[in-house]
Protein backbone atom coordinates (compact mmCIF):
# COMPACT_ATOMS: atom_id res chain seq x y z
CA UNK A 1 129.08 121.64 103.08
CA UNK A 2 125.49 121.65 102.01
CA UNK A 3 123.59 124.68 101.48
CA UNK A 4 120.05 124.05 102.30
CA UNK A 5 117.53 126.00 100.90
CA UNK A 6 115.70 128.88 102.72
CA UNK A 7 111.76 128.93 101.76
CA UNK A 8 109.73 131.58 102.78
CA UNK A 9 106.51 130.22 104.18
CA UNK A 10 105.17 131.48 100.79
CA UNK A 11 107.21 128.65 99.21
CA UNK A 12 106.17 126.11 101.64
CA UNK A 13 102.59 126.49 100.58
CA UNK A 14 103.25 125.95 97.02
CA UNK A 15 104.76 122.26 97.81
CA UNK A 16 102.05 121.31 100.15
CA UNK A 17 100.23 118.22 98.50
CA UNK A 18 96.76 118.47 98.16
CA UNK A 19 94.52 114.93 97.73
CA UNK A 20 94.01 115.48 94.16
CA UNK A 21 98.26 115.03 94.06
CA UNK A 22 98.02 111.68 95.60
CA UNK A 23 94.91 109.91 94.55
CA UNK A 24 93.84 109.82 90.72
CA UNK A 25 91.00 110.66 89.37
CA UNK A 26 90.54 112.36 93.12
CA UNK A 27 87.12 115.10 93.51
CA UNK A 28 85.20 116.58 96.40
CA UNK A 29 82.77 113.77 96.12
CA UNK A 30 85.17 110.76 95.76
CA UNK A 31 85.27 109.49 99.65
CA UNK A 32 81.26 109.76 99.67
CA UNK A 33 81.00 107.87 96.25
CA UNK A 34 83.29 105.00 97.99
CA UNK A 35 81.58 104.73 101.13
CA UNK A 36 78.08 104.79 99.24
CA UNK A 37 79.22 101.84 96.81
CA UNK A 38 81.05 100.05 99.78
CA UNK A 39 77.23 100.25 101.95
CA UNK A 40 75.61 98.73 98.64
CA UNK A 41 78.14 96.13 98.39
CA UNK A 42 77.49 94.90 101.93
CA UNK A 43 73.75 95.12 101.48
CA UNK A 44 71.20 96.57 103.25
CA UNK A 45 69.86 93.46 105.41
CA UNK A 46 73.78 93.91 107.09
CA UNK A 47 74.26 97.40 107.35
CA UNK A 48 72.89 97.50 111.30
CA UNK A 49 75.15 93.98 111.99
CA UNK A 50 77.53 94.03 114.40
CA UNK A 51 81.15 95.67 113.22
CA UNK A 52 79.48 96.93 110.20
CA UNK A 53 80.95 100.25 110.77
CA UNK A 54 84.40 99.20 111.11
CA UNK A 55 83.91 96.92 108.24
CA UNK A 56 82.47 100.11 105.70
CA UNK A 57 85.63 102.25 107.08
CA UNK A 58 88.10 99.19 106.28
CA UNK A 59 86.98 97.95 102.78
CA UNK A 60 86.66 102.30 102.19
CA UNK A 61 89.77 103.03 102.82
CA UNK A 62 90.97 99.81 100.84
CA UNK A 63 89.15 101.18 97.82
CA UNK A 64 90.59 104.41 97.72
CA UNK A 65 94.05 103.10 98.67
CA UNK A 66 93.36 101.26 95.41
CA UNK A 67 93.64 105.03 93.58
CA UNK A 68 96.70 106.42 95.15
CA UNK A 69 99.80 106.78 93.40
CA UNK A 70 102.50 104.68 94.24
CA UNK A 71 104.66 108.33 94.59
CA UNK A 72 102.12 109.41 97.42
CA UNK A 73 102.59 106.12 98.96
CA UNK A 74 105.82 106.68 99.15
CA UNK A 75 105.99 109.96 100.44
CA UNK A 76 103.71 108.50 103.43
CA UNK A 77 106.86 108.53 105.89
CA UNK A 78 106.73 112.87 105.69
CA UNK A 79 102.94 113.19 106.30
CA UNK A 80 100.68 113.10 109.31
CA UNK A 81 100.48 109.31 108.58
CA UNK A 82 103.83 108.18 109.22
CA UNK A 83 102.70 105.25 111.86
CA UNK A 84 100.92 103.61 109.35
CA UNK A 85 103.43 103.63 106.83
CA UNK A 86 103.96 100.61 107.06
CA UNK A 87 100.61 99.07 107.34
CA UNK A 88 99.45 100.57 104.02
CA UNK A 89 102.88 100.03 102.20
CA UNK A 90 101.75 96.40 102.60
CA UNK A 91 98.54 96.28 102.03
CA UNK A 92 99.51 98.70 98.87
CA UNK A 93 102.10 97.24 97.43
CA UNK A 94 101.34 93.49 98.39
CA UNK A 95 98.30 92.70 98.84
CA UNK A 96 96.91 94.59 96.00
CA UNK A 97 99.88 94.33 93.95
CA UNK A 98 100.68 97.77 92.31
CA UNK A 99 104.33 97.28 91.84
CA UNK A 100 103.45 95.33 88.86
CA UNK A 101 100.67 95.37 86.58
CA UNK A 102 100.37 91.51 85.70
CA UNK A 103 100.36 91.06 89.38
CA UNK A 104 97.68 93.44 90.05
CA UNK A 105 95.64 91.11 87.02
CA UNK A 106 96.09 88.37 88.25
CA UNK A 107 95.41 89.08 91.85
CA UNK A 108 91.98 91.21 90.43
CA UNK A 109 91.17 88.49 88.47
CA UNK A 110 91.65 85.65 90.34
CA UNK A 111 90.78 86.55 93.49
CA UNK A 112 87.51 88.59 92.77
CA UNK A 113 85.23 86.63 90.18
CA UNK A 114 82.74 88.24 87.84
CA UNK A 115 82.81 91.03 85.54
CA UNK A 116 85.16 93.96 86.40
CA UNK A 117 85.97 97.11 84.44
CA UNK A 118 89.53 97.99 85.82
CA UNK A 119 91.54 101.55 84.69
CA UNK A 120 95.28 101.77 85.42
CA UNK A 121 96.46 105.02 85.27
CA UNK A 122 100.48 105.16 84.40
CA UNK A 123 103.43 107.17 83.96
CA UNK A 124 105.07 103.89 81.96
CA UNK A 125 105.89 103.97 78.48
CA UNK A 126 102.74 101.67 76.75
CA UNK A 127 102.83 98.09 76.26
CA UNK A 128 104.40 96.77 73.87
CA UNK A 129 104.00 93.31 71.78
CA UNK A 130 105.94 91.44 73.96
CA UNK A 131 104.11 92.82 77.44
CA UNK A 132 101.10 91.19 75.76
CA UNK A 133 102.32 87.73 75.47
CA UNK A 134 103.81 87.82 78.84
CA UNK A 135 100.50 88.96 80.45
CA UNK A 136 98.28 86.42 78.81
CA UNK A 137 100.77 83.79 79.79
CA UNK A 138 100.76 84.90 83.32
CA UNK A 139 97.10 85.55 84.19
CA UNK A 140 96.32 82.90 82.08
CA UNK A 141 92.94 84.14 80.32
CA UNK A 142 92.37 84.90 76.52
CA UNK A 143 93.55 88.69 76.29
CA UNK A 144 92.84 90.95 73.70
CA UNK A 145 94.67 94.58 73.11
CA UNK A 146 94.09 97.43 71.34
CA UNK A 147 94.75 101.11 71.25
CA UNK A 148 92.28 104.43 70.98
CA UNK A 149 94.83 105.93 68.47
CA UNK A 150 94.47 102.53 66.20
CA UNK A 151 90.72 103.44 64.99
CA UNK A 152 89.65 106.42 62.96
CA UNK A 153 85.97 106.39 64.38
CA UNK A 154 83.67 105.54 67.44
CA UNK A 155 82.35 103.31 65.13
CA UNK A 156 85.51 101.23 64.19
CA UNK A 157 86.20 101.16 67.80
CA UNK A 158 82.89 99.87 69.00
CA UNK A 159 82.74 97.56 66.72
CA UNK A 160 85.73 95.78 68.20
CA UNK A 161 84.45 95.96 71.79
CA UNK A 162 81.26 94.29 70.84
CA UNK A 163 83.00 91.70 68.75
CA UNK A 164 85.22 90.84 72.17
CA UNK A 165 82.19 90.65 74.22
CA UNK A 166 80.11 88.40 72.12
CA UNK A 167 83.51 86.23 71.66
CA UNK A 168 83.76 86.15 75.65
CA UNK A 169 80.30 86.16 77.07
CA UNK A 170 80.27 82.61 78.01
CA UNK A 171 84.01 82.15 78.36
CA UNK A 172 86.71 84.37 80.33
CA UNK A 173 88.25 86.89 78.46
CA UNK A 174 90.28 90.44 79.01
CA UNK A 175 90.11 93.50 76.47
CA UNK A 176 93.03 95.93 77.72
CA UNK A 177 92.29 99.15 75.64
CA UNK A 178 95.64 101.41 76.19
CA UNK A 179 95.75 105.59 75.62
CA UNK A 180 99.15 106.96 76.08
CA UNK A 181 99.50 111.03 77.29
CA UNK A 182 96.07 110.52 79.51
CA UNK A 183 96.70 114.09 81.02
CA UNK A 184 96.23 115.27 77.25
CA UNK A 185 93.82 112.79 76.43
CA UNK A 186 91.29 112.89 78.95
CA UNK A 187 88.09 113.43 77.58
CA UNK A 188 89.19 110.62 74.51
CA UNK A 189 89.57 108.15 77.66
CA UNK A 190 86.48 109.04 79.30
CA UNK A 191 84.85 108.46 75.86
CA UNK A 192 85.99 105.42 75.43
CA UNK A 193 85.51 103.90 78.92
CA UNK A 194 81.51 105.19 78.46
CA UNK A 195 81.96 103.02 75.09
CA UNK A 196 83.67 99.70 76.60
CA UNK A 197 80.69 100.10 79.28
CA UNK A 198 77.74 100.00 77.15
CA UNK A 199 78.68 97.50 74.80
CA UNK A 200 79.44 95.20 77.49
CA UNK A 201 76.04 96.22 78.96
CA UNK A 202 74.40 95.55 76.16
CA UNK A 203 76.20 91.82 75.61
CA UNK A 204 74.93 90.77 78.90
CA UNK A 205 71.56 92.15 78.29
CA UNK A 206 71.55 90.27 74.76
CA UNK A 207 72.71 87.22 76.40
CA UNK A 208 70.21 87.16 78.96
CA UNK A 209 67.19 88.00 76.43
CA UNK A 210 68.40 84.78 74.93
C-alpha cells in the first residue's frame, strides 16, 4: 500500500507555480516587452494588415516559449494547458531545439541571419574542452570561448570581446562567454552581457565609420 500524503490547503499553496518558476528571467513587464519588440519587428506600415493580430499573438507566444524551462514544459500535462501539451512540446523541443544546445545553435544560427546576442540559462555542469570542438564542428562557424572567472578585470575581459569582434566583423564568428552558479552570480552576468553588448556596438559603429 501507498500512503499518500494529506496537504492542508495551506500546503497546496506553497507548491503552486508561479510564472517566475517556469520562465527565466520572468518580471511583471516581460509579456508587454515581447509583444512591444514583436510589433517593431513586423513594422509599422503592417501592423493594421490583415491577420496581424494573430500573427503578434503567435510569434509572442513563440518568444516567450523561447524562455521557459524545459521542467515547466514538462509539467504542462498538470496545468490549465494540458490540450496544448502537445502542440508546444513540439514546437519547444523541436522546432526550437532546447533538448540540445548545439541544436538550438545551429537552428539560431542558421535559420535566422544577422547578428544575435543569445543567453542560455542551465542547470548543466559547464562546457568543457571537448563540448567546444564538438560545437564548432557542428554549427560549423569559427567559435571562440571563454569564461567570466578566467579574467581578473573588466578590462582584461573587454579587451577580449573587442579583439573577437574586430576578428569577426566581416566574417561569421561565435563568442560563447560561460558563468557557472548564475543564481549566485547574477549581477557578474548582467555585467558582462552590458559589456559583450557595447563592444559589439561599438565594432559595428567603427566598421561603418570606415
Amino acid at each position: 500500500n501507498v500512503n499518500r500524503p494529506n496537504f492542508r490547503e495551506e500546503d497546496r499553496k506553497r507548491v503552486l507555480f508561479k510564472p517566475g518558476d517556469a520562465f527565466v528571467g520572468y518580471h511583471s513587464d516581460a509579456a508587454a516587452t515581447i509583444v512591444l519588440r514583436v510589433c517593431r519587428s513586423i513594422g509599422e506600415m503592417d501592423l493594421d494588415g490583415e491577420g496581424t493580430e494573430e500573427k503578434i499573438f503567435t510569434e509572442s507566444y513563440r518568444a516567450i516559449l523561447q524562455c521557459a524551462a524545459p521542467d515547466a514544459v514538462a509539467r504542462l500535462q498538470a496545468s490549465d494547458l494540458r490540450d496544448e501539451t502537445s502542440e508546444l512540446w513540439n514546437e519547444y523541443f523541436k522546432k526550437q531545439n532546447h533538448s540540445s544546445l548545439v541544436d538550438y545553435l545551429s537552428t539560431q544560427l542558421h535559420e535566422k541571419p544577422g547578428s544575435q546576442f543569445i543567453q542560455v540559462t542551465t542547470h548543466s555542469r559547464l562546457l568543457s574542452g571537448e563540448n567546444f570542438l564538438q560545437i564548432e564542428k557542428r554549427i560549423g562557424i569559427s567559435t571562440k570561448f571563454m569564461s567570466l572567472h578566467q579574467f581578473d578585470t573588466e578590462q582584461q575581459f573587454c579587451a577580449l570581446v573587442s579583439e573577437f569582434y574586430s576578428q569577426t566583423i566581416d566574417s561569421d564568428g561565435v563568442l560563447i562567454v560561460l558563468c557557472d552558479s548564475g543564481d549566485l552570480n547574477g549581477k557578474l552576468v548582467a555585467c558582462a552581457r552590458y559589456l559583450v553588448q557595447e563592444q559589439r556596438d561599438d565594432a559595428f559603429r567603427k566598421r561603418q565609420e570606415d
